[in-house]
Protein backbone atom coordinates (compact mmCIF):
# COMPACT_ATOMS: atom_id res chain seq x y z
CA UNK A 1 82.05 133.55 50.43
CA UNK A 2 83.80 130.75 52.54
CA UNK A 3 82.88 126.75 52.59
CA UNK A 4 82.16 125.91 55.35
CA UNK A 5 80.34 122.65 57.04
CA UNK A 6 76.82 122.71 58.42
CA UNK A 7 75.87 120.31 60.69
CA UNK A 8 71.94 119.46 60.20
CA UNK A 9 70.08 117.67 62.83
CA UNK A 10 65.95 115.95 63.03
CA UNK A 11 64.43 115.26 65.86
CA UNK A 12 67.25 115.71 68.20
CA UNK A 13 69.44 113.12 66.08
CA UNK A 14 72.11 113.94 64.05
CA UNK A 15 71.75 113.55 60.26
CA UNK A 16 74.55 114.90 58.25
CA UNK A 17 76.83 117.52 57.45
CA UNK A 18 76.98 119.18 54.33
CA UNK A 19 79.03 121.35 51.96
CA UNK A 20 77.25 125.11 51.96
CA UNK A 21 78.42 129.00 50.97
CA UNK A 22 78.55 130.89 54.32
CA UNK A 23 75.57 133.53 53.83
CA UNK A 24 74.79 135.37 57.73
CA UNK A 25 70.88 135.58 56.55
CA UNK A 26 70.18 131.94 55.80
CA UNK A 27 72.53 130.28 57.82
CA UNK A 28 74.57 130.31 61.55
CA UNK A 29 77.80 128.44 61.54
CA UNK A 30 78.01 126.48 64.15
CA UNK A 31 80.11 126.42 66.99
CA UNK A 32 82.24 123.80 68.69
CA UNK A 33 79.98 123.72 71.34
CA UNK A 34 77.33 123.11 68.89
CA UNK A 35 78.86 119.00 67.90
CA UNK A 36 79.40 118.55 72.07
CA UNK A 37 76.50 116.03 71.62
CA UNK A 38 76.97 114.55 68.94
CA UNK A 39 80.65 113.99 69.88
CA UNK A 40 79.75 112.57 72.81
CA UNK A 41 77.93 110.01 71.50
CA UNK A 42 80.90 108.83 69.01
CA UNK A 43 83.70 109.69 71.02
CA UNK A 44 83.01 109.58 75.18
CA UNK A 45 84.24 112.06 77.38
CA UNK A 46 87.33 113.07 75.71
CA UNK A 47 85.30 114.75 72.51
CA UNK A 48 83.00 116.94 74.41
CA UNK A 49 85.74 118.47 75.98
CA UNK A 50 87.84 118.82 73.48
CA UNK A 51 84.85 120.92 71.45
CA UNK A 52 84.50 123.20 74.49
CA UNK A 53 87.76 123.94 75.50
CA UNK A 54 89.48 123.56 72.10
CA UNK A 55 92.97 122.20 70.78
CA UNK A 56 95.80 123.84 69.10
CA UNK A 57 95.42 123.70 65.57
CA UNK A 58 97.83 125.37 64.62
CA UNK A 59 99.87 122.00 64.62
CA UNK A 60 98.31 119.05 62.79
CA UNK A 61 100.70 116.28 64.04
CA UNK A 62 100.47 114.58 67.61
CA UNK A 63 102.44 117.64 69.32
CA UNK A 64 99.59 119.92 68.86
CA UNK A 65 96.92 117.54 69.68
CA UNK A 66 98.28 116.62 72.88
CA UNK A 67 98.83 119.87 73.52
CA UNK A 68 95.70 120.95 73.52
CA UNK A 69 93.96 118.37 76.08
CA UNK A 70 96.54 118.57 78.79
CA UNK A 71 94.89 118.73 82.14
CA UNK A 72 91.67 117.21 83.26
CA UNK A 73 91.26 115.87 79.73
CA UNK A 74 94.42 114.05 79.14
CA UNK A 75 93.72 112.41 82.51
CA UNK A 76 90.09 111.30 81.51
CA UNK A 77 91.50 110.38 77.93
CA UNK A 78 94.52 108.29 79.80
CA UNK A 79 91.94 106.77 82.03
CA UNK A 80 89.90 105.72 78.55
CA UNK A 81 92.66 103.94 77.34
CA UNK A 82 93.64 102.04 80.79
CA UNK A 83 90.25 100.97 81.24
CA UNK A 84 90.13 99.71 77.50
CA UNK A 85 93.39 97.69 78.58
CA UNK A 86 91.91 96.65 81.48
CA UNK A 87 89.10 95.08 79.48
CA UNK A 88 90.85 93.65 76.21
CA UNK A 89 93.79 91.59 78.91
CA UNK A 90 90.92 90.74 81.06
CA UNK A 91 89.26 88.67 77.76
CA UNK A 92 92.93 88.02 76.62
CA UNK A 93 93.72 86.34 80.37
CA UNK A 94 90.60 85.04 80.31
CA UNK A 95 90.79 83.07 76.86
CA UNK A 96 94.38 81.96 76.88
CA UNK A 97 93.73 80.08 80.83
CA UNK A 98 90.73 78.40 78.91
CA UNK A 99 92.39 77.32 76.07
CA UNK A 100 95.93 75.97 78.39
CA UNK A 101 93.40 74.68 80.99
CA UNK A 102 90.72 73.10 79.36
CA UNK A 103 91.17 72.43 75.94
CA UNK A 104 90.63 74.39 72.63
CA UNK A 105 87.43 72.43 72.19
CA UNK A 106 85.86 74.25 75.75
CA UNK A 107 87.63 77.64 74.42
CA UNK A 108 85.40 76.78 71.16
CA UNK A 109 82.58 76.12 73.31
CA UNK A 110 83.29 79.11 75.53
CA UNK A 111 83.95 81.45 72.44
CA UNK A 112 80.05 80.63 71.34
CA UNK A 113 78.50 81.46 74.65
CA UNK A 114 80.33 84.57 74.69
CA UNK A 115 79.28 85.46 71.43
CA UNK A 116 75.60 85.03 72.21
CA UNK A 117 76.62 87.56 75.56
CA UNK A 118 77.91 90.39 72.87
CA UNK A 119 75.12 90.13 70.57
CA UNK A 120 72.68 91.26 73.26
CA UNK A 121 75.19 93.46 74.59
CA UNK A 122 75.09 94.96 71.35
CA UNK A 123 71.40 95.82 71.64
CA UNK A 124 71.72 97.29 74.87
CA UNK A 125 74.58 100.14 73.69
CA UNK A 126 72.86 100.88 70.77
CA UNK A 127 69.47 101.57 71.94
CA UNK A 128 69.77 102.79 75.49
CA UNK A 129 73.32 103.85 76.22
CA UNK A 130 74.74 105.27 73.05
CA UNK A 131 71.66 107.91 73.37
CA UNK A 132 72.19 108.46 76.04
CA UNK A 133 75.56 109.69 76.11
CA UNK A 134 74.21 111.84 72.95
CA UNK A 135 70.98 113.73 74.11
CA UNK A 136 71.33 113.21 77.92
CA UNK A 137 73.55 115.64 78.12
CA UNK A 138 71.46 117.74 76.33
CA UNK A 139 68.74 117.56 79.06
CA UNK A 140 68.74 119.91 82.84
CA UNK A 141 69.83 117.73 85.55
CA UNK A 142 66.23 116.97 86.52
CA UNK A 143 64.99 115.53 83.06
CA UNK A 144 68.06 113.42 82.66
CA UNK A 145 67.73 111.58 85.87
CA UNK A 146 64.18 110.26 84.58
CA UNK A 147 66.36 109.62 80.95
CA UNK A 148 68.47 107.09 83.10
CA UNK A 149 65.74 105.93 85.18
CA UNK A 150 64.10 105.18 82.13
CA UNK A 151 66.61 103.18 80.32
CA UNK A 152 67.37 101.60 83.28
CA UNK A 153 64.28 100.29 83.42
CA UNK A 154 64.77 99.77 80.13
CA UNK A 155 68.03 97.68 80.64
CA UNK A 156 66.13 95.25 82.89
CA UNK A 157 63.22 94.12 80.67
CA UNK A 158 65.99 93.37 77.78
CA UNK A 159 67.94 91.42 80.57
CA UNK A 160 64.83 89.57 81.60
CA UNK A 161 63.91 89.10 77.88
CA UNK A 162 67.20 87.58 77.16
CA UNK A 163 67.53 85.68 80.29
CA UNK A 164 64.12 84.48 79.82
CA UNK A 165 65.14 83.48 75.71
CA UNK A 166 68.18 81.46 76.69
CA UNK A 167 66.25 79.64 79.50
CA UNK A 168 63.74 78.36 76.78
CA UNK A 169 66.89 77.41 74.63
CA UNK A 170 68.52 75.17 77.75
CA UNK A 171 64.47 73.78 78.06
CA UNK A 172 64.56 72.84 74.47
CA UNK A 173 68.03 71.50 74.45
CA UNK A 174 67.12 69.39 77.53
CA UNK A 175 64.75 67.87 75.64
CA UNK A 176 66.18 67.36 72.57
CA UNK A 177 68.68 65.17 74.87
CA UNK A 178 71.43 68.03 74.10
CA UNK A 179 73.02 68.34 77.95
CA UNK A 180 76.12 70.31 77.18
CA UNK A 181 73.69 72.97 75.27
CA UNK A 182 71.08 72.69 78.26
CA UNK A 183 73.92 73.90 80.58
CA UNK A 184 75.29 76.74 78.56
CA UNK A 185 71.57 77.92 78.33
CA UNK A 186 71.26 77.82 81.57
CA UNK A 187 74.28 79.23 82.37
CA UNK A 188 74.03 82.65 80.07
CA UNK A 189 70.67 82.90 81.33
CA UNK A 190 72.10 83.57 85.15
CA UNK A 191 74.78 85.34 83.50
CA UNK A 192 73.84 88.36 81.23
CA UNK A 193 71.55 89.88 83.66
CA UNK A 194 74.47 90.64 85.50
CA UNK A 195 76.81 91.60 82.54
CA UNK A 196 73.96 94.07 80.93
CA UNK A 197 74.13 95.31 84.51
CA UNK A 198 77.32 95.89 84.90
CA UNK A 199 77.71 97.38 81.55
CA UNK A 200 75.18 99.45 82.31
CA UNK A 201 76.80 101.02 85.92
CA UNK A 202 80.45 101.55 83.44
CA UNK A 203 78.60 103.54 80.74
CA UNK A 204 76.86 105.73 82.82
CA UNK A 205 80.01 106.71 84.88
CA UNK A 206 81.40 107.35 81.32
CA UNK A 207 78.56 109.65 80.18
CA UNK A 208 79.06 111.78 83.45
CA UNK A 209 82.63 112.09 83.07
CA UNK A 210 83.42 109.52 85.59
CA UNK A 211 85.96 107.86 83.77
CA UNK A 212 88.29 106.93 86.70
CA UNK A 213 85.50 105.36 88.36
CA UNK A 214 84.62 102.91 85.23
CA UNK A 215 88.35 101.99 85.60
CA UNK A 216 87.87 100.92 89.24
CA UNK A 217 84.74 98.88 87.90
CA UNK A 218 86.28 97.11 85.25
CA UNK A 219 89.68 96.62 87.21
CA UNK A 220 86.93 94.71 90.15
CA UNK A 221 85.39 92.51 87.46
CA UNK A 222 88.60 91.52 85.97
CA UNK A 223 90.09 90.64 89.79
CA UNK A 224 86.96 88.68 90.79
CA UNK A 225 86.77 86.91 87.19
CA UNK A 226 90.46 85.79 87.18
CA UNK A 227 90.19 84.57 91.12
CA UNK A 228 87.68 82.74 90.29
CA UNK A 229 89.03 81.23 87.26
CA UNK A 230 92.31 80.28 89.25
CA UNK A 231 90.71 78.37 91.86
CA UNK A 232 87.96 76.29 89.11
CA UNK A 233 91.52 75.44 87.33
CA UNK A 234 93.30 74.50 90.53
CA UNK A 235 89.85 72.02 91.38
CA UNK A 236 90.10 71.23 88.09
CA UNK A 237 86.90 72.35 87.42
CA UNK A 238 87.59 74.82 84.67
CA UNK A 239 85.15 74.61 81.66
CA UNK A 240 83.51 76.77 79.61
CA UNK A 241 80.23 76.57 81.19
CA UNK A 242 82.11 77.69 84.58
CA UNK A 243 83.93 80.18 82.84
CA UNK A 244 80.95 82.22 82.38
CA UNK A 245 79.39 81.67 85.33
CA UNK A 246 82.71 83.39 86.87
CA UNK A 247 82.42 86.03 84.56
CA UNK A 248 78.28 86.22 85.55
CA UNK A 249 79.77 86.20 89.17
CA UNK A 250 81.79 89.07 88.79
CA UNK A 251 79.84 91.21 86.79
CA UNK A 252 77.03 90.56 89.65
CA UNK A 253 79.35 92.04 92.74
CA UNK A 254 79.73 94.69 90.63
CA UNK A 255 76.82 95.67 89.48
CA UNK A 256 74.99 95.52 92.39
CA UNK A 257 77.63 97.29 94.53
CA UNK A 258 77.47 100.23 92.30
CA UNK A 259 73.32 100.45 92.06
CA UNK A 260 72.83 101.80 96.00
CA UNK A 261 75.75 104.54 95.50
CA UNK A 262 74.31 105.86 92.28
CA UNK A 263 70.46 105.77 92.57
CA UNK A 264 70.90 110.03 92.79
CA UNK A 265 71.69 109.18 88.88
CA UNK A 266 68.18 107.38 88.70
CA UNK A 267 64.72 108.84 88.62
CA UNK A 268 61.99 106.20 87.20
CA UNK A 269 58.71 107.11 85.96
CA UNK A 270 56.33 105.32 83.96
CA UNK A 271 54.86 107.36 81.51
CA UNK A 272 58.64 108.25 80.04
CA UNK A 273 60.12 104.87 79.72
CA UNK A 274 57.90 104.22 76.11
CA UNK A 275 58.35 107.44 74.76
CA UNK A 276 61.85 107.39 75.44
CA UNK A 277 62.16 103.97 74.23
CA UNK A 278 60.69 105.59 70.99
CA UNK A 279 63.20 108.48 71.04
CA UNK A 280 65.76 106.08 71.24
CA UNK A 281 65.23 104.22 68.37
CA UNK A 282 65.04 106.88 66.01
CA UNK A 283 68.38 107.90 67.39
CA UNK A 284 69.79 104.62 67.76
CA UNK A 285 68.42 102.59 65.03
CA UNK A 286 71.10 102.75 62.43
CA UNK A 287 73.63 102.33 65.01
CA UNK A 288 72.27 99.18 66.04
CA UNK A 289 71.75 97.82 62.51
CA UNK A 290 75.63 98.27 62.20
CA UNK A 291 76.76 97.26 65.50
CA UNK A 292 74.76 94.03 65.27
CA UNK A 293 75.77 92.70 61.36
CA UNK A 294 79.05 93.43 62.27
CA UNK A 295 79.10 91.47 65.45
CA UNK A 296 77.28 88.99 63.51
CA UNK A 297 79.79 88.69 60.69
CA UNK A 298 82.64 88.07 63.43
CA UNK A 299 79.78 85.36 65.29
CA UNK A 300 78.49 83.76 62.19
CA UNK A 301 81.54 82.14 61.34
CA UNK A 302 82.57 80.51 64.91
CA UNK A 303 79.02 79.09 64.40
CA UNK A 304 79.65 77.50 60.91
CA UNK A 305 82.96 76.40 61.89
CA UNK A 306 81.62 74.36 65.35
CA UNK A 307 78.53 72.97 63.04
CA UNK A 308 80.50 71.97 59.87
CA UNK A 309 84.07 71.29 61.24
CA UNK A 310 82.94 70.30 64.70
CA UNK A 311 83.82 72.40 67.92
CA UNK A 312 87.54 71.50 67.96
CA UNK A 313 88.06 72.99 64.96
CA UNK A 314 85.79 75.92 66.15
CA UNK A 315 88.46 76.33 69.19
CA UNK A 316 91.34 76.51 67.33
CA UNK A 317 89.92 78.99 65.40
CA UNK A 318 89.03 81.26 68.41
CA UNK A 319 92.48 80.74 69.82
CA UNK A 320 94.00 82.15 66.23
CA UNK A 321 91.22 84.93 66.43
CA UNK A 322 92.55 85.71 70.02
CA UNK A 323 96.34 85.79 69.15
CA UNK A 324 95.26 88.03 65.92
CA UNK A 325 93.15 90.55 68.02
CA UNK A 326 95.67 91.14 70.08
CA UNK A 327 96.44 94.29 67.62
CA UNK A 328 92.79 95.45 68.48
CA UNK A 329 92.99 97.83 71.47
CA UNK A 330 95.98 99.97 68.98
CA UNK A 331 92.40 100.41 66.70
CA UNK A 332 90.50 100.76 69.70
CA UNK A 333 92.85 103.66 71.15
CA UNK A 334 93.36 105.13 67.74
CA UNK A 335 89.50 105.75 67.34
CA UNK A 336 89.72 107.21 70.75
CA UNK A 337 91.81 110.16 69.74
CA UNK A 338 90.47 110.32 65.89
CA UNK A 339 87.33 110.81 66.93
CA UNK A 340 87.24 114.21 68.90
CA UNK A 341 89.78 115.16 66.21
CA UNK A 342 88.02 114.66 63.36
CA UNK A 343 84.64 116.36 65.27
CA UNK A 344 86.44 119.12 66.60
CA UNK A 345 87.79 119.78 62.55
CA UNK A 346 84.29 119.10 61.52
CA UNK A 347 83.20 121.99 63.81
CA UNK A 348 85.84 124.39 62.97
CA UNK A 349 84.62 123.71 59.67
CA UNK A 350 88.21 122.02 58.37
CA UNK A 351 87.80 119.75 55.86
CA UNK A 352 91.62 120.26 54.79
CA UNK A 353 92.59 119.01 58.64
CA UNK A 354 90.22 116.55 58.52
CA UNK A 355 91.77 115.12 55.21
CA UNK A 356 95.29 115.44 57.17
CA UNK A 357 93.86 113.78 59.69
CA UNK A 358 92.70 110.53 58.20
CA UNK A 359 96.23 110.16 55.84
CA UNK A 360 98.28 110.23 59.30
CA UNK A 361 96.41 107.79 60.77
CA UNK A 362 96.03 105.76 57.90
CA UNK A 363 99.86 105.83 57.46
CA UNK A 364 100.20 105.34 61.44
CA UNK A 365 98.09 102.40 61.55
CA UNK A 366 99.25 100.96 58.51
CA UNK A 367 102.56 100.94 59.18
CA UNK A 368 102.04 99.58 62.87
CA UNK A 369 99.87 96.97 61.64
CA UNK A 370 102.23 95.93 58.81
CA UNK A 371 105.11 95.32 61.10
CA UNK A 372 102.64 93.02 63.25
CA UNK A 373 101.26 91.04 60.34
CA UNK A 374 105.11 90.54 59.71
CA UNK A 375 105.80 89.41 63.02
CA UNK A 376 102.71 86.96 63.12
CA UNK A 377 104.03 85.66 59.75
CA UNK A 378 107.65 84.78 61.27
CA UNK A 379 106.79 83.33 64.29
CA UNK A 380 102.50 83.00 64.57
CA UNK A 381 102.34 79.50 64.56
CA UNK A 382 105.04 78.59 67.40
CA UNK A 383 103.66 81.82 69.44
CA UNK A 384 100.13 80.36 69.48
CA UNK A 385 101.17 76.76 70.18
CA UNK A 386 103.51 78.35 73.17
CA UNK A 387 100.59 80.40 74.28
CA UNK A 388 97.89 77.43 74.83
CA UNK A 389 100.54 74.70 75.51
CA UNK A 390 99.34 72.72 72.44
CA UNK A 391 101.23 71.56 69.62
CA UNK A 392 97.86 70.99 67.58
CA UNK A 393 98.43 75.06 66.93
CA UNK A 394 101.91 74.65 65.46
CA UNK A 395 100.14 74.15 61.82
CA UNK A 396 97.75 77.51 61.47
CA UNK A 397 100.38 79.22 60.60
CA UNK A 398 98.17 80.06 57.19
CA UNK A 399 94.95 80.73 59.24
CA UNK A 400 96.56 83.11 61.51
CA UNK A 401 98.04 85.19 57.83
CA UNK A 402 94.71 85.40 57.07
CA UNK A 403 93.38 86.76 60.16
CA UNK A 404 96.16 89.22 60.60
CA UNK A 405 95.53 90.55 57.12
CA UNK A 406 91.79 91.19 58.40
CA UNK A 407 93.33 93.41 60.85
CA UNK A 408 95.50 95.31 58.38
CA UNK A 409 92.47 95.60 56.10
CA UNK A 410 90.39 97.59 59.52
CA UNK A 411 93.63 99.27 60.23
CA UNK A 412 93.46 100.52 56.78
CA UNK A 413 89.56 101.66 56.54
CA UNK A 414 89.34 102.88 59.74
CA UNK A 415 90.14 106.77 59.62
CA UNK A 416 87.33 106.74 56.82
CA UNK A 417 84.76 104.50 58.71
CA UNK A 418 84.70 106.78 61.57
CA UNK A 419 84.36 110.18 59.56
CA UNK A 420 81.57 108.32 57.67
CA UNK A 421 79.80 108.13 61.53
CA UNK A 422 81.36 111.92 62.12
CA UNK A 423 79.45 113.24 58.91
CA UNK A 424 75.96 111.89 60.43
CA UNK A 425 76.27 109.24 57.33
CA UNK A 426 75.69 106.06 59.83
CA UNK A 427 73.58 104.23 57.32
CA UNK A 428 76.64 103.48 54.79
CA UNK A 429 78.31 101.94 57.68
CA UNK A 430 75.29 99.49 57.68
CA UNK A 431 75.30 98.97 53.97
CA UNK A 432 79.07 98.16 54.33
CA UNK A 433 78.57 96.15 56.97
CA UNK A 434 75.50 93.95 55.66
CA UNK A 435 77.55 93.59 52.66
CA UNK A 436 80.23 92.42 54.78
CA UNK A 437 77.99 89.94 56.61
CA UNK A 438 76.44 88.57 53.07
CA UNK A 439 79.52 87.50 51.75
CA UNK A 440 80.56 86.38 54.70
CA UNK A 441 77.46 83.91 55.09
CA UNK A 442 77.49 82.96 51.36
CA UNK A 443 81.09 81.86 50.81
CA UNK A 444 80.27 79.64 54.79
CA UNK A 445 78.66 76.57 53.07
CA UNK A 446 81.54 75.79 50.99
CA UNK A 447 84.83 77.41 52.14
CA UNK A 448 84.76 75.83 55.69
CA UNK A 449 83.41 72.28 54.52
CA UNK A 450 86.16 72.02 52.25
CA UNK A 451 89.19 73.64 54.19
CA UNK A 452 88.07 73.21 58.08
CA UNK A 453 88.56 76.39 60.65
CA UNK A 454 91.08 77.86 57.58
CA UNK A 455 88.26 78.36 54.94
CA UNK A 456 86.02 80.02 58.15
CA UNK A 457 89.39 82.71 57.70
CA UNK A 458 88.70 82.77 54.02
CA UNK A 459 85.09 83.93 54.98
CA UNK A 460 86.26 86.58 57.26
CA UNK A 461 88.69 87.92 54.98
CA UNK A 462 86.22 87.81 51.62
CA UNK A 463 83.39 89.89 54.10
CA UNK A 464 85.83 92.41 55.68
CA UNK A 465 87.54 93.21 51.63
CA UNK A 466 84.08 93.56 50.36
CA UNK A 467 83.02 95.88 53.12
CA UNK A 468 86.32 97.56 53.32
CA UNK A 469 85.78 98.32 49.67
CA UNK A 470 82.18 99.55 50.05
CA UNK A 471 82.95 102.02 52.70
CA UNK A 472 86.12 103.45 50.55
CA UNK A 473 83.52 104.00 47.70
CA UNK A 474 81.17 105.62 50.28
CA UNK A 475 84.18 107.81 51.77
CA UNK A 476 85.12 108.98 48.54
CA UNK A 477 81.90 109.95 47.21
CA UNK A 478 80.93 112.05 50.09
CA UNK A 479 84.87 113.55 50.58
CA UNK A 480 84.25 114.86 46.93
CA UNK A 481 80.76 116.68 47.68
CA UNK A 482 82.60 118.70 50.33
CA UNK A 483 85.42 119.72 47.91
């Protein structure tokens, strides 16, 4: 009798994995090729691949793992990580020319509006692309054409509900005498049409294994956005409402370039878009619950600080939160390669290499991270004043320690966050999450009234602990049922 793990599924949605005695009459242990879905939908690309064509395990450490996805897959995986680069300095470039152009109040301003732009782009991943990097590639070529058609169809009625949402905000504001509001309205209501859109065009070339292709997207939108930033700065026209209409600009050449080239991709018909809207949310549900109280924890803040502490104190918060998250595409890459790891151990049924897994990344990241919060703590306050040309910055030297030890604390959890999500256990991610966002909310009122944009740190860094701590509870709970 071995222990193996069994990977359970409902309704074409993963569920969880579970400890079980191997027994040939009651049960089938699955096969690599068995989590290629499933992997898909946590990993990309990379994952599938890996399942299918394998990895050396006989060596645990880095050596064997990039062993094993030399070739084709090291390209794609390569290709991953430039175009995550690509995207993080785009939004890096992007907020630091703000914040030296304009002013850290119009990088406050700007960091709002963009906020709003993530929150919806949150909705579209979760329920329309995220399942359909998952059971698309479950379906015969012909079937998941109409799956695409279908969320692209999709895809537009949540742009046109969003677009339509904001342009009844900028109607409102306009009447409430609030011009500044009216415009950013207005503004985001041109805008995320075209950024949906384009997010749309980059996750589908993803989901077919057209990674280099996503890269050439992204590397567009980033050339067009900074152009266009250049020349509102040299006019002298740079604000934050212009800032995202260059960013709606770009996203729109894009976009709309791609559509004619990839319509083979594309089949619409009527009578699937609602049931596949249905399908989606039983798949995507508790992906979206996550995705969106965690955005919301990071949002909620920037909003409390602008309201309570006015929206100069909200952009000097955004510019610390910038410098901080600087550290974010190491996380970002990391999950990249733990990911197919930990579902390729998963489906070799591995739970000691899974466990090896998580401690060297934990260590990895820890000790990376560490050595950054170090740096930040020697010379944070003169690096963010140098970065945005403004002295103002010289004093958050505190708010930037507390931000950095955010980091450390998501450097820390993440190995065990992600094989919460790799043993089908997404709804303790939410749990930790909301928890995250509670405290986060309650501790607003009085930490930011009565210490500025430093108590909105305080906030971040009470939410993250207390979610941190929930999902090491969850972690270790479900470790020990597989023991």
């Amino acid at each position: 009798m071995k222990t193996l793990l069994h990977w359970d599924s409902l309704n074409g949605a993963p569920t969880r994995w579970a400890a079980v005695k191997r027994n040939p009459e009651n049960h089938r242990e699955k096969s690599p090729a068995d989590a290629k879905p499933f992997a898909l939908g946590l990993c990309g690309p990379l994952a599938g691949q890996m399942l299918t064509r394998g990895y050396d395990r006989s060596d645990g450490g880095a050596q064997g793992f990039l062993r094993g996805v030399l070739g084709k897959t090291a390209r794609q995986g390569f290709s991953s990580l430039a175009d995550q680069a690509v995207v993080s300095g785009t939004r890096f470039a992007v907020t630091i020319l703000i914040g030296r152009v304009a002013g850290v109040e119009e990088l406050g301003l700007y960091a709002i509006g963009f906020s709003i732009v993530i929150l919806v782009n949150v909705v579209q991943e979760s329920l329309l692309l995220s399942p359909y990097a998952v059971l698309g590639s479950r379906e015969k070529p012909a079937s998941r054409r109409r799956f695409a058609g279908s969320i692209f169809v999709l895809s537009l009625a949540l742009s046109l509900v969003a677009s339509l949402t904001l342009a009844g905000f900028a109607v409102l504001a306009t009447m409430a005498g609030h011009a500044g509001s009216a415009l950013m309205g207005a503004v985001l209501a041109g805008a995320v049409p075209f950024v949906l859109l384009q997010n749309f065009a980059r996750k589908i070339c993803f989901a077919h294994f057209n990674v280099g292709w996503a890269l050439i997207l992204d590397l567009a939108v980033a050339v067009i956005q900074v152009a266009i930033l250049l020349l509102l700065a040299a006019a002298t026209s740079l604000t934050a409402p212009t800032a995202l209409a260059a960013m709606g600009v770009a996203c729109a050449v894009t976009g709309l370039a791609w559509v004619p080239g990839n319509r083979h991709h594309l089949t619409v018909r009527r009578a699937h878009i609602l049931p596949q809207l249905a399908r989606n949310w039983t798949f995507g549900r508790w992906i979206l619950g996550t995705q969106q109280v965690a955005t919301l924890s990071g949002s909620v803040v920037l909003w409390f600080v602008s309201t309570l502490a006015g929206m100069t104190a909200a952009g000097v918060f955004a510019a610390c939160s910038i410098v901080v998250t600087a550290a974010n595409p190491l996380l970002l890459g990391l999950a990249n390669i733990l990911e197919p790891k930990t579902a390729a151990s998963f489906a070799a049924g591995r739970v000691d290499e899974l466990r090896r897994v998580i401690h060297a990344t934990t260590v990895f990241a820890g000790s990376v991270l560490v050595a950054y919060w170090l740096g930040l703590a020697l010379s944070g306050d003169s690096l963010i004043a140098w970065i945005f040309d403004d002295q103002q910055l010289l004093d958050q030297g505190h708010l930037i320690m507390v931000l950095a030890t955010v980091i450390l604390l998501r450097g820390l959890i993440l190995g065990r966050s992600l094989t919460l999500r790799a043993l089908g256990l997404p709804h303790h991610n939410f749990k930790a999450s909301l928890l995250d966002l509670s405290v986060t909310v309650i501790s607003a009122y009085p930490l930011i009234s009565a210490f500025g944009a430093a108590g909105g740190g305080y906030c971040v860094l009470l939410g993250v602990a207390s979610g941190t701590a929930a999902r090491l509870w969850f972690f270790n709970r479900e470790m020990r049922v597989l023991r």
